[in-house]
ModelCIF file with pLDDT and N, C-alpha, C, O atoms, coordinates in Angstrom:
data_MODEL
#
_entry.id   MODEL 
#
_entity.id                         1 
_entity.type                       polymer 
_entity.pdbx_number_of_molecules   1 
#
_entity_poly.entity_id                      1 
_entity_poly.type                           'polypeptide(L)' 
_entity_poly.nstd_linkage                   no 
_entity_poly.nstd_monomer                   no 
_entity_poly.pdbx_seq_one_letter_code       
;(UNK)(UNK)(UNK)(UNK)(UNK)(UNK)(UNK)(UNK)(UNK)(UNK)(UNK)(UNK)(UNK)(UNK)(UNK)(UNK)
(UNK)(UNK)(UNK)(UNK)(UNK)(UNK)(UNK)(UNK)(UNK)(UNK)(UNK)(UNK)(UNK)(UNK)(UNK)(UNK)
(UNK)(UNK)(UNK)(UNK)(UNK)(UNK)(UNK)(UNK)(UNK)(UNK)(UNK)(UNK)
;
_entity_poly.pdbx_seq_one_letter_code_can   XXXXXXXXXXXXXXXXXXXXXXXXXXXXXXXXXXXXXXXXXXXX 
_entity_poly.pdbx_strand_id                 A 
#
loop_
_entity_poly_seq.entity_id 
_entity_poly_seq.num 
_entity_poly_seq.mon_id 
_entity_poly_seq.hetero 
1 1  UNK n 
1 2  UNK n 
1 3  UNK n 
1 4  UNK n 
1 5  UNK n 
1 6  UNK n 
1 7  UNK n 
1 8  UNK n 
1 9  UNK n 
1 10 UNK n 
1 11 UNK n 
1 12 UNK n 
1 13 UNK n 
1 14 UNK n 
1 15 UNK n 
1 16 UNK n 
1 17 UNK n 
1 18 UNK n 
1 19 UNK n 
1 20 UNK n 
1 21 UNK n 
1 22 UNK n 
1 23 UNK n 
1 24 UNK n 
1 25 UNK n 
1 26 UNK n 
1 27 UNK n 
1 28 UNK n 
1 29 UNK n 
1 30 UNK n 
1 31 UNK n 
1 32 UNK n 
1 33 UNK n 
1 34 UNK n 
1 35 UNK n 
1 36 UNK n 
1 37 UNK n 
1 38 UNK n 
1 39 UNK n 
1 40 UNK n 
1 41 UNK n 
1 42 UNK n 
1 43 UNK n 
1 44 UNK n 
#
_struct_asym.id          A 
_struct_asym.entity_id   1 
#
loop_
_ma_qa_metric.id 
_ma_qa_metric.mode 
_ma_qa_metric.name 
_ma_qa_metric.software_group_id 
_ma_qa_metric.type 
1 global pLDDT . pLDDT 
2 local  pLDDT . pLDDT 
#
_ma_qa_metric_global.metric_id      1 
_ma_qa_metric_global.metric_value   90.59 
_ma_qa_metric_global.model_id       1 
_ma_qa_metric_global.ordinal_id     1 
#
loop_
_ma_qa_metric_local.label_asym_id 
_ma_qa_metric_local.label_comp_id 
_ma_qa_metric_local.label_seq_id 
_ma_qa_metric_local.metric_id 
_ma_qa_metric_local.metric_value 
_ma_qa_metric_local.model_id 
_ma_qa_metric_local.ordinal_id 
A UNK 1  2 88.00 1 1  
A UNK 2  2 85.00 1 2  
A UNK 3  2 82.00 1 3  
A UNK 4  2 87.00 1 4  
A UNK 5  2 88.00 1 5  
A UNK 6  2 91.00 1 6  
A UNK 7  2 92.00 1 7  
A UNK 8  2 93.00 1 8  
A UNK 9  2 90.00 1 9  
A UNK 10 2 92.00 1 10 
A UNK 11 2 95.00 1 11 
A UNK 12 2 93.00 1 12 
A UNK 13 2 93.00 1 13 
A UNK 14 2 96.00 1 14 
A UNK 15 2 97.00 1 15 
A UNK 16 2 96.00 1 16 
A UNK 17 2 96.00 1 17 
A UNK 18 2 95.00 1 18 
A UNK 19 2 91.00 1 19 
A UNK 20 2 94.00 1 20 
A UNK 21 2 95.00 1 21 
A UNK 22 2 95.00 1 22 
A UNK 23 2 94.00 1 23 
A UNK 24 2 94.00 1 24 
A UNK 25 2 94.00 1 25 
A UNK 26 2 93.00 1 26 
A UNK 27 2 93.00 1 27 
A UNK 28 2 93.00 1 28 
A UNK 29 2 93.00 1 29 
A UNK 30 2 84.00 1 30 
A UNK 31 2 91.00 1 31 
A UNK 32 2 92.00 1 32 
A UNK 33 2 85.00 1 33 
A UNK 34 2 84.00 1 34 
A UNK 35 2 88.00 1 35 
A UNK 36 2 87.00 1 36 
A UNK 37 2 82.00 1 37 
A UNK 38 2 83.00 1 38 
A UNK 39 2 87.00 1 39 
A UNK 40 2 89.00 1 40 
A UNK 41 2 91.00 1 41 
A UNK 42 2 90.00 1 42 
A UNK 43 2 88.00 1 43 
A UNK 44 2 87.00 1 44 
#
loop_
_atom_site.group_PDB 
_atom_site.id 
_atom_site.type_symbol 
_atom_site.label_atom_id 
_atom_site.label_alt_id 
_atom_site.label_comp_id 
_atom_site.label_asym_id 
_atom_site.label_entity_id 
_atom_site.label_seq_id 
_atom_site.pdbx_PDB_ins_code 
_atom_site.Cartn_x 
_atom_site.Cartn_y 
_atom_site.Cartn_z 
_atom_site.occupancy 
_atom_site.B_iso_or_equiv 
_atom_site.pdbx_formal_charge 
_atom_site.auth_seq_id 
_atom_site.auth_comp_id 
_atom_site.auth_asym_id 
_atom_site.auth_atom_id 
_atom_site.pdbx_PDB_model_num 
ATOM 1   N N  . UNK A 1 1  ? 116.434 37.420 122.846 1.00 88.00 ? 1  UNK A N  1 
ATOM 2   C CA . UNK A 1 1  ? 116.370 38.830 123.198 1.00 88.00 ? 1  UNK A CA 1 
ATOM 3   C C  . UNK A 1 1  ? 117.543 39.235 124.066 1.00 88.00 ? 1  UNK A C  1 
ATOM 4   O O  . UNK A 1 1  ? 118.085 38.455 124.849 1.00 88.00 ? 1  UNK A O  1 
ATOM 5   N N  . UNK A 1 2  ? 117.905 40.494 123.887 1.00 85.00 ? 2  UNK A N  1 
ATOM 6   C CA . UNK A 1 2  ? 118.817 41.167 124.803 1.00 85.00 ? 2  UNK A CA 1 
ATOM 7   C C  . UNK A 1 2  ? 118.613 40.667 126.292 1.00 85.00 ? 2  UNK A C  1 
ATOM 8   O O  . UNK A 1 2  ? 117.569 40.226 126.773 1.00 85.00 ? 2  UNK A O  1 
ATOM 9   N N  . UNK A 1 3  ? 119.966 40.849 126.982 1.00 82.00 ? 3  UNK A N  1 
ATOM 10  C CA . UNK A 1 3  ? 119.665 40.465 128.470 1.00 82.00 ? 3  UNK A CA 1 
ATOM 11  C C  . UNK A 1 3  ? 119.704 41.611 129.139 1.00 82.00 ? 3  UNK A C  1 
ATOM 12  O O  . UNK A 1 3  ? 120.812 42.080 129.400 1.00 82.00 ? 3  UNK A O  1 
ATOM 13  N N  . UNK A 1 4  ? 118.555 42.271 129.538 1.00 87.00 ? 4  UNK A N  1 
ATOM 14  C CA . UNK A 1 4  ? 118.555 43.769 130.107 1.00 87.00 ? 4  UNK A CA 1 
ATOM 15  C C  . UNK A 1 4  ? 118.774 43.195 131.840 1.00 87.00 ? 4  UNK A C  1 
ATOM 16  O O  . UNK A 1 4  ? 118.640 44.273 132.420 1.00 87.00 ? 4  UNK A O  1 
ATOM 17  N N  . UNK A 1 5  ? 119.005 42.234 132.865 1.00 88.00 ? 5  UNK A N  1 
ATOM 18  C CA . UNK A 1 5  ? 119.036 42.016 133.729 1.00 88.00 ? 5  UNK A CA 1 
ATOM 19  C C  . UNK A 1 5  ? 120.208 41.428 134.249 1.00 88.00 ? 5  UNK A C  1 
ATOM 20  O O  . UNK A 1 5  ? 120.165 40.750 135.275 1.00 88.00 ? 5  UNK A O  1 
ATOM 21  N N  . UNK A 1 6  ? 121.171 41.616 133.673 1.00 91.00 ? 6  UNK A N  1 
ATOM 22  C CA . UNK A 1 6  ? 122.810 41.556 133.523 1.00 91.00 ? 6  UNK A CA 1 
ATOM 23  C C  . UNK A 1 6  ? 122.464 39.923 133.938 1.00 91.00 ? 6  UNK A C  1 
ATOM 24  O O  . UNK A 1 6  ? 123.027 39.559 134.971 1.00 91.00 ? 6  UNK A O  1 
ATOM 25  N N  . UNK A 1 7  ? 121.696 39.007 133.330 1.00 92.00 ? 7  UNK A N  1 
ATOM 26  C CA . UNK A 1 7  ? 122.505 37.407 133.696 1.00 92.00 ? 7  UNK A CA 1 
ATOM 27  C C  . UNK A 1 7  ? 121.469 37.266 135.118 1.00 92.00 ? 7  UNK A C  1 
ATOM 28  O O  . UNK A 1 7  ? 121.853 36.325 135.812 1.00 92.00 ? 7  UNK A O  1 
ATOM 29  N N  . UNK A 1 8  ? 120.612 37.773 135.529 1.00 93.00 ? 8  UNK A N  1 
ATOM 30  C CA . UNK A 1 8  ? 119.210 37.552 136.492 1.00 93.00 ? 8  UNK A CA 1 
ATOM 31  C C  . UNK A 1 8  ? 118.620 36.427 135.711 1.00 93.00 ? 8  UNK A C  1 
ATOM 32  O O  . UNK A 1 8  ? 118.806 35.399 136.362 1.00 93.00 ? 8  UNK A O  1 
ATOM 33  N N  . UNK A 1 9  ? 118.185 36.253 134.944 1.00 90.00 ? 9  UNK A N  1 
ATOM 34  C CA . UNK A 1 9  ? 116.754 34.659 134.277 1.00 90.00 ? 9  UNK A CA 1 
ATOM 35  C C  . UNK A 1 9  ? 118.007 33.785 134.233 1.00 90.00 ? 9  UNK A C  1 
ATOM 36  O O  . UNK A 1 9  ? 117.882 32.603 134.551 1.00 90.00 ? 9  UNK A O  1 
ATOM 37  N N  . UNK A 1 10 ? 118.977 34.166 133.937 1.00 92.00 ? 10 UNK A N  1 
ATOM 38  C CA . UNK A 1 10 ? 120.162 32.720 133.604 1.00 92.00 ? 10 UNK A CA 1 
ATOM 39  C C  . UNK A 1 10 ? 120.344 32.170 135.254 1.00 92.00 ? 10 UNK A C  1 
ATOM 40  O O  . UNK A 1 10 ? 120.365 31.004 135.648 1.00 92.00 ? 10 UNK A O  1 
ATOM 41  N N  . UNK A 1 11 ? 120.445 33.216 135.914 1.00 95.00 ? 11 UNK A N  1 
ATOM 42  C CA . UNK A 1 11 ? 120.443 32.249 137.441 1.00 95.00 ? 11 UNK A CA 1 
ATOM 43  C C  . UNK A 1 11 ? 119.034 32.191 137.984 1.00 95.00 ? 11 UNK A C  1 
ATOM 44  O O  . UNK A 1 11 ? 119.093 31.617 139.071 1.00 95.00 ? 11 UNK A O  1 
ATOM 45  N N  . UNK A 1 12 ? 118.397 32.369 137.836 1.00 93.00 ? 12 UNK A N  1 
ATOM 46  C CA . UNK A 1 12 ? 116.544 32.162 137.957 1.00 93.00 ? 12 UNK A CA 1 
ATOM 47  C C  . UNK A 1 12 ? 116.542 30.767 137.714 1.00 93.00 ? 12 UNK A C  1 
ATOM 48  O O  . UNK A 1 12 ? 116.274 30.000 138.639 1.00 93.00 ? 12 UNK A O  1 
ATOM 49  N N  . UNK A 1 13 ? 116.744 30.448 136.855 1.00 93.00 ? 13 UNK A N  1 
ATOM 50  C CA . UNK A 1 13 ? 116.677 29.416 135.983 1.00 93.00 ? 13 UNK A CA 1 
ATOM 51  C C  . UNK A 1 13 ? 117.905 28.133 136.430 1.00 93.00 ? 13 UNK A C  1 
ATOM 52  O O  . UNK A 1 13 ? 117.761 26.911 136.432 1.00 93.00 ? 13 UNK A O  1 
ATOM 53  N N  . UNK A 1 14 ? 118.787 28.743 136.689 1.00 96.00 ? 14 UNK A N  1 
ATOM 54  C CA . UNK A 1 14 ? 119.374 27.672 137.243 1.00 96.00 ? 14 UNK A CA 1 
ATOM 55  C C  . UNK A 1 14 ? 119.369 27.562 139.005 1.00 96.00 ? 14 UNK A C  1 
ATOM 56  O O  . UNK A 1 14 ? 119.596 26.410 139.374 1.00 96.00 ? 14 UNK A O  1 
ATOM 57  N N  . UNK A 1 15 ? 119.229 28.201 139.736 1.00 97.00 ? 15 UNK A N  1 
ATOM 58  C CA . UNK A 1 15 ? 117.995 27.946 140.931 1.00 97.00 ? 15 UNK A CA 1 
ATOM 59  C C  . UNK A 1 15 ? 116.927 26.934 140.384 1.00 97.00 ? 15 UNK A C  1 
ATOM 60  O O  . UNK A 1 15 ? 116.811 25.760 140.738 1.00 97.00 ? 15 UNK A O  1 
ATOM 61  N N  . UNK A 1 16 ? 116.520 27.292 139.887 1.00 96.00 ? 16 UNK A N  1 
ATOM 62  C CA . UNK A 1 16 ? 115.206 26.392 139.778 1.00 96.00 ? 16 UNK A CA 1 
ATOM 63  C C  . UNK A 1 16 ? 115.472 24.953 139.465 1.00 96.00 ? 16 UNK A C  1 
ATOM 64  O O  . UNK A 1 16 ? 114.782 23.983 139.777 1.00 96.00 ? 16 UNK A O  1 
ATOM 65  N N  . UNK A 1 17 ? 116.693 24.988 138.736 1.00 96.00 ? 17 UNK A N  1 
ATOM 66  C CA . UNK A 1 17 ? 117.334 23.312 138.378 1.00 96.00 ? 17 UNK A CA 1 
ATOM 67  C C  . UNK A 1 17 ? 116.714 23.330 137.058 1.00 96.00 ? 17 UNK A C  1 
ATOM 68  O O  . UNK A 1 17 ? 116.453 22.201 136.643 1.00 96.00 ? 17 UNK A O  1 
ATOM 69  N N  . UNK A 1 18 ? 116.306 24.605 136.031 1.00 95.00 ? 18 UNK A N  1 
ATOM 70  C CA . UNK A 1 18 ? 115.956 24.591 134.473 1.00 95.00 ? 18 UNK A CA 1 
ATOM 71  C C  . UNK A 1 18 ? 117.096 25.044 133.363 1.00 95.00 ? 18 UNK A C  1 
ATOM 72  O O  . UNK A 1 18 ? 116.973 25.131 132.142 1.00 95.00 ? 18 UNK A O  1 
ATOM 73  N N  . UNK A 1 19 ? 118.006 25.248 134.023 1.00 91.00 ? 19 UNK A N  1 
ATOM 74  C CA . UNK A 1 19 ? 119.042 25.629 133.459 1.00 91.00 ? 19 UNK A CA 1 
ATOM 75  C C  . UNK A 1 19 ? 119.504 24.873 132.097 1.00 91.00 ? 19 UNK A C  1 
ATOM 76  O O  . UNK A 1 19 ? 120.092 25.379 131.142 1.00 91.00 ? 19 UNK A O  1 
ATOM 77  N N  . UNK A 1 20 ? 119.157 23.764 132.233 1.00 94.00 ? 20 UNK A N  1 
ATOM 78  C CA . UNK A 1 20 ? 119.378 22.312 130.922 1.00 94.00 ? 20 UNK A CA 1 
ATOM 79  C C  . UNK A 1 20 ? 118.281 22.496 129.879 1.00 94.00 ? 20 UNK A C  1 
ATOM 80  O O  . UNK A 1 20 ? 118.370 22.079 128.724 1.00 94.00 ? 20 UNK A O  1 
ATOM 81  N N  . UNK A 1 21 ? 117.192 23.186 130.407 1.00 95.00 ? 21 UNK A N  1 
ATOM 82  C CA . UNK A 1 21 ? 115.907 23.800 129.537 1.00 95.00 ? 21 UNK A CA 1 
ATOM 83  C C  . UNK A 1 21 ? 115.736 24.848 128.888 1.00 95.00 ? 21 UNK A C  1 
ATOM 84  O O  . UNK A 1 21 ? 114.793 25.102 128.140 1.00 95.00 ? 21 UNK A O  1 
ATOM 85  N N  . UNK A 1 22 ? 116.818 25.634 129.196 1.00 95.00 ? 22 UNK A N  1 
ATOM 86  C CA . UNK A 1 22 ? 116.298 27.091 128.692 1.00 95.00 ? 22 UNK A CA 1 
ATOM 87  C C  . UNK A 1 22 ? 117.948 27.266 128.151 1.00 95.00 ? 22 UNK A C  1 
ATOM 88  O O  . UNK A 1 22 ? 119.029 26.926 128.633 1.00 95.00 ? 22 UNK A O  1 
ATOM 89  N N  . UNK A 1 23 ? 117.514 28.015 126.830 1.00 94.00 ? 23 UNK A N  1 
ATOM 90  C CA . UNK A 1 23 ? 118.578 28.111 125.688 1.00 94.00 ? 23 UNK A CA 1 
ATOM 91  C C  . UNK A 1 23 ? 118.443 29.404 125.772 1.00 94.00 ? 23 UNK A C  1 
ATOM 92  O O  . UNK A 1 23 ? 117.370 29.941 125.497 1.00 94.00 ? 23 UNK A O  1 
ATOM 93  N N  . UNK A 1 24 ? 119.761 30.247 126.257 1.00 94.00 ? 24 UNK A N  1 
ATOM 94  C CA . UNK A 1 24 ? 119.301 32.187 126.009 1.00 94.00 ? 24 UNK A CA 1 
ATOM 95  C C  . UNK A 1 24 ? 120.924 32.378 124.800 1.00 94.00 ? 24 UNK A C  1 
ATOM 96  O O  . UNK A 1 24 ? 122.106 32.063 124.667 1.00 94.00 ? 24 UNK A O  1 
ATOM 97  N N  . UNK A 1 25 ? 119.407 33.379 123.994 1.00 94.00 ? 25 UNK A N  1 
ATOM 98  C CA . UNK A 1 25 ? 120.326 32.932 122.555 1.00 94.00 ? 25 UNK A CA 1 
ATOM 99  C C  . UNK A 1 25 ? 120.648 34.150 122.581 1.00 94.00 ? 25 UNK A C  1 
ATOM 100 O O  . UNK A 1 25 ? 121.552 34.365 121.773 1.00 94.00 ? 25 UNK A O  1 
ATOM 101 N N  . UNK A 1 26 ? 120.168 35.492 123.407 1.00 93.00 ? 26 UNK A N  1 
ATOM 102 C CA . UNK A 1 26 ? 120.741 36.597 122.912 1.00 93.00 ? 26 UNK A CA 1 
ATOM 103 C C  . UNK A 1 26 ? 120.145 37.489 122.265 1.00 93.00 ? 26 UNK A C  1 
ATOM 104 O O  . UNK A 1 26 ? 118.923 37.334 122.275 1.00 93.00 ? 26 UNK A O  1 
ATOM 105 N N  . UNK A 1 27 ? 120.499 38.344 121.716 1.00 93.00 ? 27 UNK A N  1 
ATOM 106 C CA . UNK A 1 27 ? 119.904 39.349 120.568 1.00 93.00 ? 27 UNK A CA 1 
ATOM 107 C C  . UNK A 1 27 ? 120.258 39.064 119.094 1.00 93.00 ? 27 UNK A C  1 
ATOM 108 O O  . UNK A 1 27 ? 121.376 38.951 118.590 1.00 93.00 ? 27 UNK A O  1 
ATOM 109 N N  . UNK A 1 28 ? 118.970 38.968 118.489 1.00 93.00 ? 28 UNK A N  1 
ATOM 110 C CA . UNK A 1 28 ? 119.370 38.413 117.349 1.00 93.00 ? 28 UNK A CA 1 
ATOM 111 C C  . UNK A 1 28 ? 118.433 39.238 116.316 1.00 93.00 ? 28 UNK A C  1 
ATOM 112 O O  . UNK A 1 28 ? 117.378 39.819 116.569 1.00 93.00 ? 28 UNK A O  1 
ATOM 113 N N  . UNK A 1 29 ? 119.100 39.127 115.112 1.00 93.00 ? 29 UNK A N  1 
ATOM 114 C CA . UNK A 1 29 ? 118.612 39.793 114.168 1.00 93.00 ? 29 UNK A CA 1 
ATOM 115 C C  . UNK A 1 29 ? 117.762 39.682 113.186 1.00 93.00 ? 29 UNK A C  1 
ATOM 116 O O  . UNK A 1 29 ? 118.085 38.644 112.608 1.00 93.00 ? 29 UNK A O  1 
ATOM 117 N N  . UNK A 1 30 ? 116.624 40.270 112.519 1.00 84.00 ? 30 UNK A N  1 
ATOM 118 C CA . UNK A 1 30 ? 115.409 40.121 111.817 1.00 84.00 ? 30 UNK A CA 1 
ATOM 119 C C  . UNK A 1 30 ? 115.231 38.479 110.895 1.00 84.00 ? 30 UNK A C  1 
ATOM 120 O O  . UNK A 1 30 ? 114.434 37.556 110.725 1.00 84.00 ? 30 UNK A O  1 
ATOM 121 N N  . UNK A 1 31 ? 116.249 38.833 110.603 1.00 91.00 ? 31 UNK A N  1 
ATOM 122 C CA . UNK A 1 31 ? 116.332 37.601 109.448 1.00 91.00 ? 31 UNK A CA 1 
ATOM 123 C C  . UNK A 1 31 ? 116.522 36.624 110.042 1.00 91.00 ? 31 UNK A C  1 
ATOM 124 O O  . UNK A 1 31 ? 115.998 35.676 109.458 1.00 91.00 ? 31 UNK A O  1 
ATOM 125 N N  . UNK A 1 32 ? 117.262 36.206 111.377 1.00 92.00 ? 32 UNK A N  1 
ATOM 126 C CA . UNK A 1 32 ? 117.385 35.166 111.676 1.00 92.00 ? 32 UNK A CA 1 
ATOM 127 C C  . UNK A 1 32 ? 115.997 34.489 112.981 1.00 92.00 ? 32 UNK A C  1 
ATOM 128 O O  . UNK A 1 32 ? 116.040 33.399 113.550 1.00 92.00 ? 32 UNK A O  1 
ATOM 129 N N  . UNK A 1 33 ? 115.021 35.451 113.110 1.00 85.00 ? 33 UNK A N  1 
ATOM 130 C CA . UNK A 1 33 ? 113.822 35.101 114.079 1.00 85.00 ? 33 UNK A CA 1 
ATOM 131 C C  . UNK A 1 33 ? 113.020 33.442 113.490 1.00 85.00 ? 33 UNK A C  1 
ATOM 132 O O  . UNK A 1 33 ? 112.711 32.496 114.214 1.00 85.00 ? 33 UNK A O  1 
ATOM 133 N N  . UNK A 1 34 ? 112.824 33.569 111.700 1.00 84.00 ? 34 UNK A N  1 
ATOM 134 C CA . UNK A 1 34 ? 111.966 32.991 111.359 1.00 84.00 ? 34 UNK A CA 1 
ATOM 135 C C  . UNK A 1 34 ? 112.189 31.169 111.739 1.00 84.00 ? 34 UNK A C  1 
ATOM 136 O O  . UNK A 1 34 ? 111.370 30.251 111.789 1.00 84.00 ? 34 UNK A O  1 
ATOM 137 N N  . UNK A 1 35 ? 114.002 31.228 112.005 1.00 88.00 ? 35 UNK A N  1 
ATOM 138 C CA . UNK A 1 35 ? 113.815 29.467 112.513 1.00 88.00 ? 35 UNK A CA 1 
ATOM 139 C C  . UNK A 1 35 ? 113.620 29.725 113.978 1.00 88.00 ? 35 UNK A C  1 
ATOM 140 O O  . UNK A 1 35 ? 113.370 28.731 114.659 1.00 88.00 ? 35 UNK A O  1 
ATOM 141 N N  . UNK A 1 36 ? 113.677 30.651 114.458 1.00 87.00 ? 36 UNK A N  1 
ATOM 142 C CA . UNK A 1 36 ? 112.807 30.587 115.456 1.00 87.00 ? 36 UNK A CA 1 
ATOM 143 C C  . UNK A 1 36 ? 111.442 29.943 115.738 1.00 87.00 ? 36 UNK A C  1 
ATOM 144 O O  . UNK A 1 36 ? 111.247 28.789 116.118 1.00 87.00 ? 36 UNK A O  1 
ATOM 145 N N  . UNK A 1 37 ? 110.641 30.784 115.513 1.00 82.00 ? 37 UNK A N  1 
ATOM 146 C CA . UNK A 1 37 ? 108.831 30.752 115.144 1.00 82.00 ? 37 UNK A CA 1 
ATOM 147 C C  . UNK A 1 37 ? 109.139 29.186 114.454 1.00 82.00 ? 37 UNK A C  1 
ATOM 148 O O  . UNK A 1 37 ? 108.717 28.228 115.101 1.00 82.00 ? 37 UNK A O  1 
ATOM 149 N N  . UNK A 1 38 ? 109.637 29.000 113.561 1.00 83.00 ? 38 UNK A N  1 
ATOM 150 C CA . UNK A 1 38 ? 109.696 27.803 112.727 1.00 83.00 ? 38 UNK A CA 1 
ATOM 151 C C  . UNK A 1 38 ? 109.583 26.213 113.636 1.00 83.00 ? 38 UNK A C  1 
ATOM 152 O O  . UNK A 1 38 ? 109.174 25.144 113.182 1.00 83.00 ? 38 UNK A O  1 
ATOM 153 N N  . UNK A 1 39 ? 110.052 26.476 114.922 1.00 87.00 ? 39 UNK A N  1 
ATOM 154 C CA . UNK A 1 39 ? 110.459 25.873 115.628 1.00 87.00 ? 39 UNK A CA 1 
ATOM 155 C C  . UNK A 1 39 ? 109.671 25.529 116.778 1.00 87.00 ? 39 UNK A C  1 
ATOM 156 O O  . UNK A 1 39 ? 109.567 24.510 117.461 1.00 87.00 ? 39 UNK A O  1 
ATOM 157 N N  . UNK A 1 40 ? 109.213 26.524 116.796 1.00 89.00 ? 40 UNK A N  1 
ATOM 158 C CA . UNK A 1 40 ? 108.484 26.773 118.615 1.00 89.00 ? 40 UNK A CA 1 
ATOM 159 C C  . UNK A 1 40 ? 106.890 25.801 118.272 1.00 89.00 ? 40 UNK A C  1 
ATOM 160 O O  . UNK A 1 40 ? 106.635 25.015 117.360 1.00 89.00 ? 40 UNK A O  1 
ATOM 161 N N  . UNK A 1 41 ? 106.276 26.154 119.128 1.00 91.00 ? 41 UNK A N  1 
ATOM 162 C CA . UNK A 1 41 ? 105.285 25.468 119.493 1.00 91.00 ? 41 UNK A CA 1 
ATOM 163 C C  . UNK A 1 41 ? 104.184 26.580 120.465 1.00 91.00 ? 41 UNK A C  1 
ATOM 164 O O  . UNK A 1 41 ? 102.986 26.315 120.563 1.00 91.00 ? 41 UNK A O  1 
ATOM 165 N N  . UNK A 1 42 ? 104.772 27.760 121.099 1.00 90.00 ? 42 UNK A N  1 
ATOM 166 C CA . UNK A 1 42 ? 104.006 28.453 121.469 1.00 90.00 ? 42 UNK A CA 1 
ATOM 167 C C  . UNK A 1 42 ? 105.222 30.060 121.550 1.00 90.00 ? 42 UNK A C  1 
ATOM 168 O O  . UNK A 1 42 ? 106.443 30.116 121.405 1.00 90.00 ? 42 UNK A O  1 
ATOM 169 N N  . UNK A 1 43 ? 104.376 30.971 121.789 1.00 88.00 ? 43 UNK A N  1 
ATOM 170 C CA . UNK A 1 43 ? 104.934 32.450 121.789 1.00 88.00 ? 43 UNK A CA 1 
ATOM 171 C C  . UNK A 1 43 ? 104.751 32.987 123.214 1.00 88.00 ? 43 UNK A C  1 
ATOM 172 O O  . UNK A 1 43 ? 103.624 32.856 123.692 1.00 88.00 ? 43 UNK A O  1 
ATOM 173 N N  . UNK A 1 44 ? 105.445 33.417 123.762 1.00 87.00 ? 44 UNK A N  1 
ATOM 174 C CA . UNK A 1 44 ? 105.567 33.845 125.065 1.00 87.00 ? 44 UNK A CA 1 
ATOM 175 C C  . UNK A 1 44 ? 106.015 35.245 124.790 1.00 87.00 ? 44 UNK A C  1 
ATOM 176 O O  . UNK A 1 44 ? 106.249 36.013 125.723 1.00 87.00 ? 44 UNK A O  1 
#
């Protein structure tokens, strides 16, 4: 998803020392969600 918090969760996240955990992919488009979901394990 879009980053409406100019780069706020990317340093959230690396504060926290999760930075190696969390993949921010951005805004992305219809067609490309399904390897998403394909992938995951839960929906947040």
């Amino acid at each position: 998803g879009e980053d409406t918090l100019q780069g706020e969760a990317g340093r959230l996240a690396a504060s926290l020392g999760l930075a190696g955990r969390v993949d921010f992919h951005g805004f992305q488009t219809y067609e490309r969600l399904p390897q998403f979901y394909g992938r995951a394990r839960l929906y947040v």
